[in-house]
N, C-alpha and C. Protein backbone atom coordinates (compact mmCIF):
# COMPACT_ATOMS: atom_id res chain seq x y z
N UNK A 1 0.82 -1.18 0.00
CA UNK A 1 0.00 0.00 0.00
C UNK A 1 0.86 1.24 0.00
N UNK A 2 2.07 1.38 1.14
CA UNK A 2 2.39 3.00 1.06
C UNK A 2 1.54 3.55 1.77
N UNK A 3 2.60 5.02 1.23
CA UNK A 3 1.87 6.27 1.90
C UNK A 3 1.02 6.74 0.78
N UNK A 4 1.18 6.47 -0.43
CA UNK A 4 0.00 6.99 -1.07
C UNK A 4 -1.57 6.59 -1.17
N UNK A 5 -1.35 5.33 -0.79
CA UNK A 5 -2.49 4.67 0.01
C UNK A 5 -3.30 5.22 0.77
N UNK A 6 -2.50 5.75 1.44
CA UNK A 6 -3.54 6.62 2.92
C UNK A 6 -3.87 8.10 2.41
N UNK A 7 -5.30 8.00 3.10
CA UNK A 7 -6.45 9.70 3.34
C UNK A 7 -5.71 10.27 4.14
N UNK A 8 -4.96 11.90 3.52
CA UNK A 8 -4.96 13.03 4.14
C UNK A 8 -5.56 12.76 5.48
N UNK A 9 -5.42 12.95 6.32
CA UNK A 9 -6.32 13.44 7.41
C UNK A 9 -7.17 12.45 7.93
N UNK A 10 -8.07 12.20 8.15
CA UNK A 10 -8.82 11.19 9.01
C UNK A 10 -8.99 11.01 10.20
N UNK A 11 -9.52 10.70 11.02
CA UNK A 11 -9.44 10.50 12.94
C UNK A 11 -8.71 10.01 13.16
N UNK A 12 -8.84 9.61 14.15
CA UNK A 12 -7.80 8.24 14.70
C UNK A 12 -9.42 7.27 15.12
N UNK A 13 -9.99 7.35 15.16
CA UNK A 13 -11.07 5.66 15.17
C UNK A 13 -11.25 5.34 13.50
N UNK A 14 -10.60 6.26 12.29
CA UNK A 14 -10.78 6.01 11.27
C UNK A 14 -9.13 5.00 10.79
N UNK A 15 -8.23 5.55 11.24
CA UNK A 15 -7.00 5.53 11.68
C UNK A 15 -7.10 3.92 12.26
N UNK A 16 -7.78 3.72 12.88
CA UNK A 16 -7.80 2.22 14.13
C UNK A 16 -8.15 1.11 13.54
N UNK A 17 -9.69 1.62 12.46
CA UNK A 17 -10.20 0.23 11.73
C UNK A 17 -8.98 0.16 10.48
N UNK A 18 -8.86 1.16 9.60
CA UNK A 18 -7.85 0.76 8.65
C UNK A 18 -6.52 -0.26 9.34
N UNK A 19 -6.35 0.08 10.27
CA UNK A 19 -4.75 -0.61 11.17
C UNK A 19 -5.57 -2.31 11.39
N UNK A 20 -6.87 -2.07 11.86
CA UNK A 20 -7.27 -3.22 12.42
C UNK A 20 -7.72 -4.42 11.06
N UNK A 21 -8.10 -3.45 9.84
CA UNK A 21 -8.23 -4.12 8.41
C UNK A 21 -6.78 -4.69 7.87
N UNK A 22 -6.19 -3.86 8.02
CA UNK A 22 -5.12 -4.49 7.70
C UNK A 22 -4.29 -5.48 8.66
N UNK A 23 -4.50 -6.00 9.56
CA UNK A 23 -3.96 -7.00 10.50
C UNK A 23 -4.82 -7.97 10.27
N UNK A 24 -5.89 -7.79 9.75
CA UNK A 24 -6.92 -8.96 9.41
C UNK A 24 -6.61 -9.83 7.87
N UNK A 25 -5.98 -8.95 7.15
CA UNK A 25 -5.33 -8.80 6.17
C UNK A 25 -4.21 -9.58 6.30
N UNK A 26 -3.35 -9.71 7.15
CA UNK A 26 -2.03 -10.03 7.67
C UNK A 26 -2.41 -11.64 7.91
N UNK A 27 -3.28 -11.33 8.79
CA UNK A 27 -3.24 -12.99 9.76
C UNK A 27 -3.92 -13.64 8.32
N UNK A 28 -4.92 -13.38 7.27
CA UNK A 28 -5.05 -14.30 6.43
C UNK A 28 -4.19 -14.13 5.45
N UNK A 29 -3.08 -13.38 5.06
CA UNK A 29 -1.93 -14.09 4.81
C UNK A 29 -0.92 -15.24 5.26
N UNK A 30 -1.10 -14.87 6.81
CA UNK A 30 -0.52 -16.05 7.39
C UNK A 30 -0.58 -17.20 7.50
N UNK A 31 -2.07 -17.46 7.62
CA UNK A 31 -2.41 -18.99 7.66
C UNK A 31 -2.27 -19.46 6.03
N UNK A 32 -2.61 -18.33 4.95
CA UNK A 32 -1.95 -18.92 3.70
C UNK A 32 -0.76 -19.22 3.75
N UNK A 33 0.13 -18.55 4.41
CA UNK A 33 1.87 -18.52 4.16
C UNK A 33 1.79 -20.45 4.68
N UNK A 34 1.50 -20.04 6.11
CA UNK A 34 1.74 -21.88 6.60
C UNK A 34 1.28 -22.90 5.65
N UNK A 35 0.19 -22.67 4.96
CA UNK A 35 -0.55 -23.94 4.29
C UNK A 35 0.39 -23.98 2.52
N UNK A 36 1.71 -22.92 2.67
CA UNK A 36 2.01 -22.75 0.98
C UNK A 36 3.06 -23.86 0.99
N UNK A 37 3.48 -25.08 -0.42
CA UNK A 37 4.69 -25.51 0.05
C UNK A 37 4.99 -24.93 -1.27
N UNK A 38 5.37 -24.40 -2.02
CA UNK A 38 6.33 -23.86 -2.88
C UNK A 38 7.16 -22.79 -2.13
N UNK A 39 8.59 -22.74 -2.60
CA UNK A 39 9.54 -21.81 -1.89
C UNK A 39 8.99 -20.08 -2.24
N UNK A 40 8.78 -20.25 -3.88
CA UNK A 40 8.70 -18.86 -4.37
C UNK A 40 7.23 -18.50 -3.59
N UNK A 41 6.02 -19.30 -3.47
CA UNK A 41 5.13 -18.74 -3.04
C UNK A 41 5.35 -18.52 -1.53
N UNK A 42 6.43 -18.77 -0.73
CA UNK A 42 6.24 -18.54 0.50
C UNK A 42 7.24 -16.82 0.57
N UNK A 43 8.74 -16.74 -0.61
CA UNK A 43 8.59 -16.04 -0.10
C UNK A 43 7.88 -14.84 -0.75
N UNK A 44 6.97 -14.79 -1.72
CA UNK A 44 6.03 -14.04 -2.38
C UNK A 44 5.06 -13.09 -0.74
N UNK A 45 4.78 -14.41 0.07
CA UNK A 45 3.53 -14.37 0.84
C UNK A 45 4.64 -13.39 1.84
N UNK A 46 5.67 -13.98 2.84
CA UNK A 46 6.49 -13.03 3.49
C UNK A 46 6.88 -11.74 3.32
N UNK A 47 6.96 -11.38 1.72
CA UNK A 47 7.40 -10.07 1.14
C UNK A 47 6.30 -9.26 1.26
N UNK A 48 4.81 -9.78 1.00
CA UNK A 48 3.78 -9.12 0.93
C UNK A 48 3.33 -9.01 2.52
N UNK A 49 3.46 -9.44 3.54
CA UNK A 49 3.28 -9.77 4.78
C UNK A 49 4.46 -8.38 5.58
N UNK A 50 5.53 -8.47 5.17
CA UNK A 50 6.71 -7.44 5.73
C UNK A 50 6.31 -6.08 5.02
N UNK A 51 5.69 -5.71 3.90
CA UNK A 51 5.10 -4.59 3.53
C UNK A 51 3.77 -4.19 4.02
N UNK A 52 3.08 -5.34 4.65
CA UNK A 52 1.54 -4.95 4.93
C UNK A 52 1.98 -4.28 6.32
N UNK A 53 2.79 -4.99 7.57
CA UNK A 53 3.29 -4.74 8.62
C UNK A 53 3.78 -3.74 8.48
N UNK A 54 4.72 -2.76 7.62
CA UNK A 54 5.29 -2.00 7.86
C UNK A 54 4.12 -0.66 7.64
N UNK A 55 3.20 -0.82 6.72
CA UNK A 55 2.53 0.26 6.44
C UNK A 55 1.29 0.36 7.60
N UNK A 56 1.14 -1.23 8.66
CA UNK A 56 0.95 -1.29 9.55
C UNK A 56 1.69 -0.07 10.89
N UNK A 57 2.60 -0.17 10.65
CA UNK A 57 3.04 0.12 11.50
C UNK A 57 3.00 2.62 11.55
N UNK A 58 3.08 2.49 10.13
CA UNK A 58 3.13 3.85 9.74
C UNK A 58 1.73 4.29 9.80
N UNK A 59 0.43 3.71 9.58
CA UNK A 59 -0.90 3.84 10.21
C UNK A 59 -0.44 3.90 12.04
N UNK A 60 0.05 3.45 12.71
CA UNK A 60 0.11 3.17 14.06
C UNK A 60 0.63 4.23 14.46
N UNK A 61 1.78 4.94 13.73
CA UNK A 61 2.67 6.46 14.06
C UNK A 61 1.52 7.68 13.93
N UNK A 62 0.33 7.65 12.75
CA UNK A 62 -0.27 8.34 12.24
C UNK A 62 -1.27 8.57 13.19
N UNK A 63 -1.61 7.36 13.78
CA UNK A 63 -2.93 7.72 14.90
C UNK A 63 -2.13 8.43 16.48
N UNK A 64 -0.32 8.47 16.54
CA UNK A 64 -0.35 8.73 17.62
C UNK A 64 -0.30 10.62 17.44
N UNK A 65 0.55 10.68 15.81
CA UNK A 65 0.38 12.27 15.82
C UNK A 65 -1.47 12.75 15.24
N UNK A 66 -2.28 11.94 15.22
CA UNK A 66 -3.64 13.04 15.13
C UNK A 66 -4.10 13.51 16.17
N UNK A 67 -4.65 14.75 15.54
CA UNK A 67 -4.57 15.84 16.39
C UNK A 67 -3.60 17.05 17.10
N UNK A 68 -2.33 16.43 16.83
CA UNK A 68 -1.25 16.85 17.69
C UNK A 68 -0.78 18.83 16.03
N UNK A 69 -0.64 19.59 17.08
CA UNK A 69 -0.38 20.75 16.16
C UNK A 69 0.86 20.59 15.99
N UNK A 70 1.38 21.35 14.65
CA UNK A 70 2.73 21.61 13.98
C UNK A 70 2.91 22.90 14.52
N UNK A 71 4.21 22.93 14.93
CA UNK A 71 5.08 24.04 15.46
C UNK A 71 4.78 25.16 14.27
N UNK A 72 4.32 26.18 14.86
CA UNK A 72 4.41 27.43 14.18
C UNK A 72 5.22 27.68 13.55
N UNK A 73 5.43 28.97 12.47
CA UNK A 73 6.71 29.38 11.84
C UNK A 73 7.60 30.01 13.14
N UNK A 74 6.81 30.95 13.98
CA UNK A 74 7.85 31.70 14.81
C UNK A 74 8.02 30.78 16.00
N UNK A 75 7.99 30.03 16.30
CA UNK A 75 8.45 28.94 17.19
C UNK A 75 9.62 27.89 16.23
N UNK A 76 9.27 27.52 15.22
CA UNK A 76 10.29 26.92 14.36
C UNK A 76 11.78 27.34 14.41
N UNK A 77 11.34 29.30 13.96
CA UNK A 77 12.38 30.19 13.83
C UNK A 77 13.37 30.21 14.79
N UNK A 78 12.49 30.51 16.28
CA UNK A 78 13.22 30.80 17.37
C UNK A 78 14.21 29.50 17.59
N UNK A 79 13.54 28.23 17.20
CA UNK A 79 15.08 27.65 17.68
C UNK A 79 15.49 27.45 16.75
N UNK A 80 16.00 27.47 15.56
CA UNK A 80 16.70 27.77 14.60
C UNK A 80 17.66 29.18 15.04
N UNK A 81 17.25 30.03 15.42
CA UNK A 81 18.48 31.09 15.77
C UNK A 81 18.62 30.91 16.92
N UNK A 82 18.17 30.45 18.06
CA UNK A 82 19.22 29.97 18.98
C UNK A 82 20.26 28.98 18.49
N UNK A 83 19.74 28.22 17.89
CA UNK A 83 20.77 26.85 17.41
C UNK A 83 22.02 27.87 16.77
N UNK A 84 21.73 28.67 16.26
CA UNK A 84 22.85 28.88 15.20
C UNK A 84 23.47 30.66 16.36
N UNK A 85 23.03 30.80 17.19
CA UNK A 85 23.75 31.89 18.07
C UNK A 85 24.64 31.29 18.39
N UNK A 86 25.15 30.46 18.64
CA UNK A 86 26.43 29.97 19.49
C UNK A 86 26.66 28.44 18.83
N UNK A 87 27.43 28.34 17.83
CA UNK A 87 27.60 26.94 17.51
C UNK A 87 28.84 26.35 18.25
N UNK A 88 29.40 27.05 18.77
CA UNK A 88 30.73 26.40 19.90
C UNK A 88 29.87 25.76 21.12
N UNK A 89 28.63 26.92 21.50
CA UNK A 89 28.25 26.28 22.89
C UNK A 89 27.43 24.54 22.26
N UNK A 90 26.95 24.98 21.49
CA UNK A 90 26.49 23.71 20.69
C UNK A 90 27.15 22.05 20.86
N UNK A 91 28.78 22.83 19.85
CA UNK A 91 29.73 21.67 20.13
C UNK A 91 30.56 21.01 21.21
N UNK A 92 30.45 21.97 22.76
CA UNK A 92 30.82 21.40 23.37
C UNK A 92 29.86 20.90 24.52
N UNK A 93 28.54 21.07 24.41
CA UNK A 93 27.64 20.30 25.05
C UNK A 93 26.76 19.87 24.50
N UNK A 94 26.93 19.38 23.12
CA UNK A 94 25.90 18.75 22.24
C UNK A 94 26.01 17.11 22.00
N UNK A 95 25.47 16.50 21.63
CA UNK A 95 25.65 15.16 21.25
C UNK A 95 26.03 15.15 19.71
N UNK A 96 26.48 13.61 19.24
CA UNK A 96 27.35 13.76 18.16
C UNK A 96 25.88 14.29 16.84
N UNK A 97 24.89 14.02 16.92
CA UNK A 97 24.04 14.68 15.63
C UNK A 97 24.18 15.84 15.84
N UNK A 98 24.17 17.06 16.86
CA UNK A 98 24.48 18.41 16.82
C UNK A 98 25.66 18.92 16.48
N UNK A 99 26.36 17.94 16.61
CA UNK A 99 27.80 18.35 16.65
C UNK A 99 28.11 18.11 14.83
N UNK A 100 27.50 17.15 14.50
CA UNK A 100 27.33 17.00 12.36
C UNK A 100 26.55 18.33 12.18
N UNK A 101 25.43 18.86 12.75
CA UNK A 101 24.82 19.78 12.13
C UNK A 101 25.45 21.10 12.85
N UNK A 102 26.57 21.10 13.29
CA UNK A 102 27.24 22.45 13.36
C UNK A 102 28.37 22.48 12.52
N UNK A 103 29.00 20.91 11.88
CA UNK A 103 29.95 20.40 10.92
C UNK A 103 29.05 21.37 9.75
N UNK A 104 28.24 20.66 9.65
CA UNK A 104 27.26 20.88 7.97
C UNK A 104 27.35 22.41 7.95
N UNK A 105 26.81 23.38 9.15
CA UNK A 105 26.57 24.35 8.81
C UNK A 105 27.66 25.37 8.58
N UNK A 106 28.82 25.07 9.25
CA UNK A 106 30.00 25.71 8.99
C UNK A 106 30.65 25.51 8.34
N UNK A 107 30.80 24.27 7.29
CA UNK A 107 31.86 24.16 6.23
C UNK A 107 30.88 24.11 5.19
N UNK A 108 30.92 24.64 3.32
CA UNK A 108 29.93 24.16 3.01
C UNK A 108 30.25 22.75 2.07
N UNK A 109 31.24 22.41 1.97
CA UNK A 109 31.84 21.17 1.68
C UNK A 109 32.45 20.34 2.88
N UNK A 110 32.39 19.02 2.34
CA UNK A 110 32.63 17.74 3.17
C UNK A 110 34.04 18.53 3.68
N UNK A 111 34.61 17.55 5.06
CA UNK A 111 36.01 18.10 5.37
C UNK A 111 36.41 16.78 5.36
N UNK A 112 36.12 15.59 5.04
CA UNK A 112 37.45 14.09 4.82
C UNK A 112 36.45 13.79 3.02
């Protein structure tokens, strides 16, 4: 399915049955997978089973952000120029992803 699969927007009890359709979806793949003896059809059934789960799983992320608001532009902003007021204080009490995105922002080419 994907993300193009999925409705813009929706609830989360709309959000719940699609997750719950598709696990219904899953388990009667499964009991097909057990009852398959060809190799290619099993792993046909697994491949289609590890994609249903995963888009499973991206329905499951989707119901925890509905509802939840996106950071404003001027809230965005503000830490964006704190981040970039002091990129030393950054690097010496930052963890190593802050410490790449004070790399990135100060050189504009790779340095190795």
């Amino acid at each position: 399915m994907g993300w193009s699969g999925f409705k813009v927007g929706g609830g989360s009890q709309q959000l719940e049955a699609e997750a719950a359709k598709l696990q219904k979806q899953i388990d009667k793949l499964l009991d097909l997978l057990i009852e398959a003896d060809s190799c290619s059809v099993v792993r046909a059934y697994e491949k289609r089973i590890e994609m249903m789960e995963q888009d499973n799983r991206l329905i499951e992320q989707r119901i925890v952000f509905v509802g939840s608001k996106p950071d404003t532009f001027r809230k965005s902003f503000e830490h964006a120029i704190r981040f970039l007021a002091n990129p030393y204080e950054i690097w010496e009490k930052g963890n190593l992803d802050l410490k790449r995105n004070v790399i990135a922002l100060a050189f504009s080419e790779p340095l190795v």
